[in-house]
Each structure stands twice: as structure tokens, then as C-alpha cells.
C-alpha atoms as a PDB file:
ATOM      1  CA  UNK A   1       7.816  39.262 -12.355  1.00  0.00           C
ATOM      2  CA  UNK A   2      11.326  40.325 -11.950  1.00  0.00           C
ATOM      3  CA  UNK A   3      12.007  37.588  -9.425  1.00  0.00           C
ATOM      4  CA  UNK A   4      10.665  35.009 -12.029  1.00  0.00           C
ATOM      5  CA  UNK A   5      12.505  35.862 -14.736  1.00  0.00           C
ATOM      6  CA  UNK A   6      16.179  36.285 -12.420  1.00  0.00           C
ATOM      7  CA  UNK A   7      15.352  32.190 -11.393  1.00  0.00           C
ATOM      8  CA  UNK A   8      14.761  31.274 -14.953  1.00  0.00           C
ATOM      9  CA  UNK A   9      17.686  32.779 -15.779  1.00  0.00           C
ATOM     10  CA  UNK A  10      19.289  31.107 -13.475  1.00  0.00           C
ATOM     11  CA  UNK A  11      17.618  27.624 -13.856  1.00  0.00           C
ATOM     12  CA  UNK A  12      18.611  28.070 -18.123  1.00  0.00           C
ATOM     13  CA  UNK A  13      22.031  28.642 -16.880  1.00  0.00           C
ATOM     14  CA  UNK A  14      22.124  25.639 -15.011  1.00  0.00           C
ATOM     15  CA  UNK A  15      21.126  23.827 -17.060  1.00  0.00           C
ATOM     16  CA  UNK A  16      23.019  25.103 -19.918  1.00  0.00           C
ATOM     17  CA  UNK A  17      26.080  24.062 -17.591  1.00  0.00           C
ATOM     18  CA  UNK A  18      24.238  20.779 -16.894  1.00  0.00           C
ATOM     19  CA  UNK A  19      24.083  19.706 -20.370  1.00  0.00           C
ATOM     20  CA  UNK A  20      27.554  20.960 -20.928  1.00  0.00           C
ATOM     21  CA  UNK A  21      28.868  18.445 -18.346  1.00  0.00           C
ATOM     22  CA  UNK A  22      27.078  15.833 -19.395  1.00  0.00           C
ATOM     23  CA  UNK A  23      28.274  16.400 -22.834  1.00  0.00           C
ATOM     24  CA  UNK A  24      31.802  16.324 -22.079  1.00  0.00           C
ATOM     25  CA  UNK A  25      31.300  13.021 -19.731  1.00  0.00           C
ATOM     26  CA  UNK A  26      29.766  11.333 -23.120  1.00  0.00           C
ATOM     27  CA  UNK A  27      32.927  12.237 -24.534  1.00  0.00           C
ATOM     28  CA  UNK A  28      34.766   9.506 -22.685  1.00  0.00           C
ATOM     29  CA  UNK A  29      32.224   7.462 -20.455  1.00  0.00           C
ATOM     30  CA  UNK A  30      33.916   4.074 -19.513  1.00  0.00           C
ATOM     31  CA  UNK A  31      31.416   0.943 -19.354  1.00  0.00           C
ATOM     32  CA  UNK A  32      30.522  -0.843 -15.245  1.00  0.00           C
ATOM     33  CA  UNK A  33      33.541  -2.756 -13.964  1.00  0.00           C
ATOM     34  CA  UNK A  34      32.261  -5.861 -14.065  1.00  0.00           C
ATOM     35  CA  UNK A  35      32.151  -5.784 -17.857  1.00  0.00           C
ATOM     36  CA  UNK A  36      36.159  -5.371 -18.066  1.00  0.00           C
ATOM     37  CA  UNK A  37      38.292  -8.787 -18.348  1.00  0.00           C
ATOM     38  CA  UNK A  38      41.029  -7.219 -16.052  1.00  0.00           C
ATOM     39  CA  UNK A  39      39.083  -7.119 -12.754  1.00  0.00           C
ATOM     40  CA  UNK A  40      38.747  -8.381  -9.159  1.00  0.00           C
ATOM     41  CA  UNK A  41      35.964  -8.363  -6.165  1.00  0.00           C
ATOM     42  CA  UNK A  42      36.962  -8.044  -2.445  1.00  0.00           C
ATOM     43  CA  UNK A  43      34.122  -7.278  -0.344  1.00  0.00           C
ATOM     44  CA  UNK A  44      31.545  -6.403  -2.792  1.00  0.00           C
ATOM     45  CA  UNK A  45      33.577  -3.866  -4.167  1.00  0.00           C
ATOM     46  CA  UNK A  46      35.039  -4.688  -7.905  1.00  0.00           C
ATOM     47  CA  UNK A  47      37.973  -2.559  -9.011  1.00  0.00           C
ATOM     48  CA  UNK A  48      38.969  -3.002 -12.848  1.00  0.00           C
ATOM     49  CA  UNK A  49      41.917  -1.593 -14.322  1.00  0.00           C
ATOM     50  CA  UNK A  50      43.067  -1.368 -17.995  1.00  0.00           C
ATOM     51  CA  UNK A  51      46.266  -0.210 -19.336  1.00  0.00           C
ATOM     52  CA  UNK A  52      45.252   2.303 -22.159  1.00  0.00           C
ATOM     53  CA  UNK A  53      48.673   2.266 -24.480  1.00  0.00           C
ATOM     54  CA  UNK A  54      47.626   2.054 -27.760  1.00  0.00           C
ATOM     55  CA  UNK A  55      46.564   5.478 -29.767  1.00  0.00           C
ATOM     56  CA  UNK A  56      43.128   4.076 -30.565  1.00  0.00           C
ATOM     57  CA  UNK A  57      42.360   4.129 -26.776  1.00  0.00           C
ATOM     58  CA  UNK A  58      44.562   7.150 -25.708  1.00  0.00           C
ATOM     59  CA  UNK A  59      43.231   9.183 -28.110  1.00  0.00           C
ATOM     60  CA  UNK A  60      39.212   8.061 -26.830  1.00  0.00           C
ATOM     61  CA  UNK A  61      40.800   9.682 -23.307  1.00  0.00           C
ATOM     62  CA  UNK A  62      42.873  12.691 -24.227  1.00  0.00           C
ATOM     63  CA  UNK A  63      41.548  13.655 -27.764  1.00  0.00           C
ATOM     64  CA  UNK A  64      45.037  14.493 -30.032  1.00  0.00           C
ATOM     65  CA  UNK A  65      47.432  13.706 -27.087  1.00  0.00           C
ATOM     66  CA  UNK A  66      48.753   9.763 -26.446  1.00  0.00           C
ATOM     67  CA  UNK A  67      50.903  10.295 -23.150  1.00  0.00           C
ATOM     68  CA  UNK A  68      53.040   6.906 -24.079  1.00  0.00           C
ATOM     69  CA  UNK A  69      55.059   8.933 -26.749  1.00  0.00           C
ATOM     70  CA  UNK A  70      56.261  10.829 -23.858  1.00  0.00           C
ATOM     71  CA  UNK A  71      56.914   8.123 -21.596  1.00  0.00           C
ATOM     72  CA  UNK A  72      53.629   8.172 -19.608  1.00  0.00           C
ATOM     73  CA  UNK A  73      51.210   5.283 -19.297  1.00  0.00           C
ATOM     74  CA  UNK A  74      47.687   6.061 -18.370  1.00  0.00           C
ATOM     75  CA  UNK A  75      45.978   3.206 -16.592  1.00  0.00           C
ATOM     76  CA  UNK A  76      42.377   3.631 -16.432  1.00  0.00           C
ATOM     77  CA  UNK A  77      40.310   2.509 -13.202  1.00  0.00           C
ATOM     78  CA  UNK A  78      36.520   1.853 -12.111  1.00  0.00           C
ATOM     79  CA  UNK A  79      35.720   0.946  -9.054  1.00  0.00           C
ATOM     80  CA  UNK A  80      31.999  -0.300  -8.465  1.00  0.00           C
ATOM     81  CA  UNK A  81      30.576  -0.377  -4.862  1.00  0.00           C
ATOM     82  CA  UNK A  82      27.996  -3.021  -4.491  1.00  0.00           C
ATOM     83  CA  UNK A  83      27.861  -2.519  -0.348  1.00  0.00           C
ATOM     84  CA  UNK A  84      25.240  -0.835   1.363  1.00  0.00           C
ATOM     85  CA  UNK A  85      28.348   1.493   2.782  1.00  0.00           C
ATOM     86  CA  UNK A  86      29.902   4.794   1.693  1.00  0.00           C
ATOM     87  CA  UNK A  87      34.090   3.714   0.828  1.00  0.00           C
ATOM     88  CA  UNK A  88      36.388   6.468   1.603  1.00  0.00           C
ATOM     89  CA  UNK A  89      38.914   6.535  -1.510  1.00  0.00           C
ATOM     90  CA  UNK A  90      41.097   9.696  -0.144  1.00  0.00           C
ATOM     91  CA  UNK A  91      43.845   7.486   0.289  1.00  0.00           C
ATOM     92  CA  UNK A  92      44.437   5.669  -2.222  1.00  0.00           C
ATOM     93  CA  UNK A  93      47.823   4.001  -3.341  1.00  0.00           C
ATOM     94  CA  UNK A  94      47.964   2.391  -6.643  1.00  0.00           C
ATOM     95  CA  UNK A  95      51.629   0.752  -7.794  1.00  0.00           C
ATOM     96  CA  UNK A  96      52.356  -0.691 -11.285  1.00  0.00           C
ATOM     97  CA  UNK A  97      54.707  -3.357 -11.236  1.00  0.00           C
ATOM     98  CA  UNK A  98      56.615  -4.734 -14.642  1.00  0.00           C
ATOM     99  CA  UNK A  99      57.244  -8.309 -15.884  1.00  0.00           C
ATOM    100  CA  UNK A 100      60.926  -7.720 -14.501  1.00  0.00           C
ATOM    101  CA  UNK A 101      59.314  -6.875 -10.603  1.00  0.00           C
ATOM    102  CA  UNK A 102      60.236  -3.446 -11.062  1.00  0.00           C
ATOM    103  CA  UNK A 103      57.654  -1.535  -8.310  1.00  0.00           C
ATOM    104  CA  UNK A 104      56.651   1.951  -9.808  1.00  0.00           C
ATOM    105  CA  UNK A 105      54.346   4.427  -7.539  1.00  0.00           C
ATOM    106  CA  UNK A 106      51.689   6.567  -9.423  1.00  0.00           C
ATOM    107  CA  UNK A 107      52.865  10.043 -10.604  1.00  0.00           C
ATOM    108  CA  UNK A 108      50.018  13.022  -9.352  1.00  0.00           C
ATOM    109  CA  UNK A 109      48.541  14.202 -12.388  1.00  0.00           C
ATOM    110  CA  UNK A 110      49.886  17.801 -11.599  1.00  0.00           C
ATOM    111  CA  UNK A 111      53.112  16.374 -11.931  1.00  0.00           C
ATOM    112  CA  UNK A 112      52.644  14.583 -15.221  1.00  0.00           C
ATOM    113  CA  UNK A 113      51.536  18.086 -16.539  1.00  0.00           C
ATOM    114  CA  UNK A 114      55.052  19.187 -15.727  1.00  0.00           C
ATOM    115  CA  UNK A 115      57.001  16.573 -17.068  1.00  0.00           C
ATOM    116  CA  UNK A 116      59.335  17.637 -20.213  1.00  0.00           C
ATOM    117  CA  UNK A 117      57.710  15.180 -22.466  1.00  0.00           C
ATOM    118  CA  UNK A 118      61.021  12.795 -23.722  1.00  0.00           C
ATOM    119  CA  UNK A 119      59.814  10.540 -25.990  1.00  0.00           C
ATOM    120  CA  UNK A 120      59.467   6.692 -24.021  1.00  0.00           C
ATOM    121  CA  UNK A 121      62.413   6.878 -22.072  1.00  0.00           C
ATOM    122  CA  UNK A 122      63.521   3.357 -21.498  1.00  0.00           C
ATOM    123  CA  UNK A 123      65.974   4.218 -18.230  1.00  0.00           C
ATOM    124  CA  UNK A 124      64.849   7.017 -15.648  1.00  0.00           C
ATOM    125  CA  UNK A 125      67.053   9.972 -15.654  1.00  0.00           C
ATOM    126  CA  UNK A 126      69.691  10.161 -12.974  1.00  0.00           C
ATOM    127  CA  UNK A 127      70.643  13.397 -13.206  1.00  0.00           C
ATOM    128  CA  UNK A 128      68.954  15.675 -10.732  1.00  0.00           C
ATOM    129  CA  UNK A 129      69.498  18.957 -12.113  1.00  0.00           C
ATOM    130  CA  UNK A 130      66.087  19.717 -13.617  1.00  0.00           C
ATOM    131  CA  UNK A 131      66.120  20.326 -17.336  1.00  0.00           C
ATOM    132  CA  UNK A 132      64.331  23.960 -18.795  1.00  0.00           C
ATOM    133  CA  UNK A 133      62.556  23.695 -21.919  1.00  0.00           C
ATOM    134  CA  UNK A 134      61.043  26.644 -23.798  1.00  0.00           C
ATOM    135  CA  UNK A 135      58.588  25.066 -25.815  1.00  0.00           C
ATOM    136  CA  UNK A 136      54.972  24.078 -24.441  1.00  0.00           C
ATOM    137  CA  UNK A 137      54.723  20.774 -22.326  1.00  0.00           C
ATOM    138  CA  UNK A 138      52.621  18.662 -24.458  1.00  0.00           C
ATOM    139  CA  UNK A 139      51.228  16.930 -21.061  1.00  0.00           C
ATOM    140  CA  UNK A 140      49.777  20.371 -20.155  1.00  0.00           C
ATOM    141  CA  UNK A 141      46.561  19.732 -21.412  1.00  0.00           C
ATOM    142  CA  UNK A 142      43.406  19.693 -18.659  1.00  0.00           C
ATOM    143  CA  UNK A 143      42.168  15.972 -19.753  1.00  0.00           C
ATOM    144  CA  UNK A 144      45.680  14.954 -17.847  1.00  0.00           C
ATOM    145  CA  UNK A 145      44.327  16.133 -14.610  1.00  0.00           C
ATOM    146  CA  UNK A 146      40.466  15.933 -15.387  1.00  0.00           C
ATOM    147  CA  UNK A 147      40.511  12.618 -16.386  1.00  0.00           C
ATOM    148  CA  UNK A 148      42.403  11.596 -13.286  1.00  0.00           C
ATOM    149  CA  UNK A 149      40.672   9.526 -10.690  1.00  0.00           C
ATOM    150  CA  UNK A 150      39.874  12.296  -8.145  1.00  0.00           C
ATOM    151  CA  UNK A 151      36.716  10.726  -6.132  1.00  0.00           C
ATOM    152  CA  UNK A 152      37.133  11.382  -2.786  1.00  0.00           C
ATOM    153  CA  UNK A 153      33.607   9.276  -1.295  1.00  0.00           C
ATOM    154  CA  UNK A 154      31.775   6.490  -2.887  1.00  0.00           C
ATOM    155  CA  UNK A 155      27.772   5.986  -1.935  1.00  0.00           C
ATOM    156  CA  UNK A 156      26.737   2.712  -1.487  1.00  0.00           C
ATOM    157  CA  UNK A 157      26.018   0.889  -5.675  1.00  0.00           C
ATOM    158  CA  UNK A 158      27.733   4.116  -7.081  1.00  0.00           C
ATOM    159  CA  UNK A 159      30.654   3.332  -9.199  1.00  0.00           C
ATOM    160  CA  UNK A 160      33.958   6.003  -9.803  1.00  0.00           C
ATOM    161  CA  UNK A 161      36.281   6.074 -12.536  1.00  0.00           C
ATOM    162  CA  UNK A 162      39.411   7.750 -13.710  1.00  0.00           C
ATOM    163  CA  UNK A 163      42.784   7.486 -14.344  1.00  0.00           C
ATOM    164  CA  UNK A 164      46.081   6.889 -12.820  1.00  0.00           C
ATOM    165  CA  UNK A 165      49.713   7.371 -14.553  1.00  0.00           C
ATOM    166  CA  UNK A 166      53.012   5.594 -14.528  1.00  0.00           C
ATOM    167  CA  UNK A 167      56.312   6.803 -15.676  1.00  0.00           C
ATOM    168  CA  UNK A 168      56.715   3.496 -17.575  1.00  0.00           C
ATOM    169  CA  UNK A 169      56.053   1.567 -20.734  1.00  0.00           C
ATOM    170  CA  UNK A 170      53.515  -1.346 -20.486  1.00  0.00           C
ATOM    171  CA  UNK A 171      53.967  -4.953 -21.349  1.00  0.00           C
ATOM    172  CA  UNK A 172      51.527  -7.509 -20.819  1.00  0.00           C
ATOM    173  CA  UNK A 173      51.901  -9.777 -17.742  1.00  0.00           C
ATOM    174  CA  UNK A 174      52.460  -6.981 -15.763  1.00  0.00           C
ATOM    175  CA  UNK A 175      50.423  -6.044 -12.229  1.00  0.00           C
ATOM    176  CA  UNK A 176      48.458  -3.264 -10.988  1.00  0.00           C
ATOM    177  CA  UNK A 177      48.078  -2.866  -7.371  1.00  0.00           C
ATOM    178  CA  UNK A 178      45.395  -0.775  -5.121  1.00  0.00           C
ATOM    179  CA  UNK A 179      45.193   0.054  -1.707  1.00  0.00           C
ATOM    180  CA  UNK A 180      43.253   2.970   0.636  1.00  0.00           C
ATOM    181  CA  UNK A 181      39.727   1.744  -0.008  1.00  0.00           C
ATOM    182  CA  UNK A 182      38.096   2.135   3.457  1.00  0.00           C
ATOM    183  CA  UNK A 183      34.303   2.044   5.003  1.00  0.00           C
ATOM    184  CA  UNK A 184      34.166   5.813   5.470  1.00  0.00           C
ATOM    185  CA  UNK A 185      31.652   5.100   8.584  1.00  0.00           C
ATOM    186  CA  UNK A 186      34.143   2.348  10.587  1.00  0.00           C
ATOM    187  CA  UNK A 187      37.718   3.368   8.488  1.00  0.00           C
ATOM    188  CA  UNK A 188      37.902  -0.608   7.831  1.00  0.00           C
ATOM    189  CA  UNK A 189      39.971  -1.320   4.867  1.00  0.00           C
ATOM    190  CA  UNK A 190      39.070  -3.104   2.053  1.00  0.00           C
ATOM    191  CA  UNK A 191      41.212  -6.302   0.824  1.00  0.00           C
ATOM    192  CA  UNK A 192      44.257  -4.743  -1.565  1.00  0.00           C
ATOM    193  CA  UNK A 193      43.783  -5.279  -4.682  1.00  0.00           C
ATOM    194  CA  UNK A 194      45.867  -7.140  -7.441  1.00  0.00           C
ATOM    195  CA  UNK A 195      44.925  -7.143 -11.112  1.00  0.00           C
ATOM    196  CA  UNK A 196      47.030  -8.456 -14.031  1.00  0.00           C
ATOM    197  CA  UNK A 197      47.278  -6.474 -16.833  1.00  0.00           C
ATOM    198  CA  UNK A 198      46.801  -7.908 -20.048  1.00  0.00           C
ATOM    199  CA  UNK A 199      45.944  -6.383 -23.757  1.00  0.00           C
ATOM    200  CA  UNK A 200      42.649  -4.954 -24.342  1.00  0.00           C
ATOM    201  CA  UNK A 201      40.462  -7.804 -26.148  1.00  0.00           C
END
């Protein structure tokens, strides 16, 4: 009897935890990729990308925080694998590049947490002595880093999502770029990808 009521216990708590997680996913639960305008298919595999930089949409992501006041633009991916393969996305190398051609790597979400939080810088700092603020890091919130694209393996017609960030301020017309997407079985890689970035219709 004891033994019964330890595993429902357990089994209440799980699910308790269950339905917590699936509570907080309904919080922010992106649509498939195919059903974004900003999208492209190499390979049976459809990555769509959209630049979220207006409040309506980075507040649907990171509740009271929009990380373009402080200079950081959140670009939101899916990536849809309609292969009968498992992709390896451990790799991955995503680069944001501006109407001018300016090439801008992703900054890891850990680091975005860090960042002083200057409102939309226009010109990145030169100056290499870091800067010590006392008062809290408005990017130090956990959607920054739990809302980041973290999948490591993708089953075959299982679909990922999540977000990458750019020290930058969007304008339309400009490019995101993907690369890293291999078969996990052979390590072949998948086309690169190259998506234009438009407004949100």
C-alpha cells in the first residue's frame, strides 16, 4: 500500500510538472514553418526566420522585456524536418547581415544576459575597457536564454524552434543566414540557408 501511494505521488508530481511545462510552452508556441512568409526548403528541411522588433511581438516572447530598446534584436527560428533522418543542429552558425552588407555573428544568449543594456546603440563601442554598472541588467531575465534555440537533435518530421540574437537594429531587406544542419547518421550537411527578412505581414 505504501509502495502505491509513493508512485502516485510521484506520477501527480509528474504530472503536475508536465502540465506546468506545457503551460509555459502555450505561453509562446510559434506556428509550423511552412506557414511563415520568410522561409526556405533545402533538402526537405524548411528553416523560417522572422525578425521579432516590434513590442507587440517582443513582448509575446519575453513578457515586459523588448530587447531592441537595448540594442538587441531577437530573430526567431523554426526549423521543420520533413526527412526520414535525425539532423544534428549542435553546430549551428546563424549570421545577420544589414542592407549596408554589414556581416554580424549571433551573440550566445549567456552573453546577451550580460550585456549593460544601452539603449539601440547605433555604432559598436570601441573601447575595450568593460563598463560596471550597479543597477540590474534588464537582459537578465531567463526567457533570454530559455527562449533561445538550444535543440541539439532533430527526429525525422519533428520541427525545433527558438531564438537567436544580434547586436543590431533591423531594417527590412536585410538577410539571415544558417549553417551546421547535418544528417546526424552520415554528418552530411544540409544546403546553407539564406532568408530575407522582411516585416511581419
Amino acid at each position: 500500500m505504501r509502495a502505491l501511494s509513493i508512485s502516485l505521488i510521484m506520477f501527480m508530481a509528474a504530472a503536475t510538472l508536465l502540465a506546468d511545462n506545457n503551460k509555459d510552452a502555450a505561453k509562446f508556441s510559434p506556428g509550423p514553418a511552412s506557414s511563415y512568409p520568410a522561409k526556405q526548403t533545402n533538402d526537405h528541411v524548411t528553416v523560417a526566420a522572422t525578425a521579432y522588433d516590434t513590442e507587440e511581438l517582443a513582448h509575446s516572447a519575453f513578457g515586459k522585456l523588448n530587447p531592441n530598446q537595448y540594442g538587441v534584436l531577437p530573430i526567431l527560428i523554426i526549423i521543420q524536418n520533413d526527412t526520414d533522418k535525425v539532423l544534428k543542429l549542435d553546430h549551428l552558425e546563424a549570421q545577420y547581415t544589414g542592407v549596408d552588407g554589414r556581416e554580424i555573428e549571433a551573440t550566445p544568449a549567456d552573453e546577451v544576459q550580460t550585456l549593460g543594456g544601452t539603449e539601440r546603440p547605433n555604432v559598436p563601442t570601441a573601447n575595450p575597457i568593460p563598463i560596471h554598472r550597479k543597477h540590474k541588467n534588464p537582459l537578465n531575465v531567463w526567457e533570454i536564454d530559455g527562449r533561445s534555440f538550444s535543440a541539439k537533435l532533430l527526429p525525422a518530421h519533428e520541427s525545433a524552434h527558438g531564438f537567436f540574437y544580434f547586436q543590431t537594429t533591423h531594417r527590412p531587406g536585410s538577410k539571415f543566414y544558417l549553417t551546421g544542419i547535418k544528417v546526424a547518421a552520415t554528418g552530411q550537411d544540409i544546403f546553407y540557408f539564406e532568408i530575407p527578412l522582411e516585416n511581419p505581414k
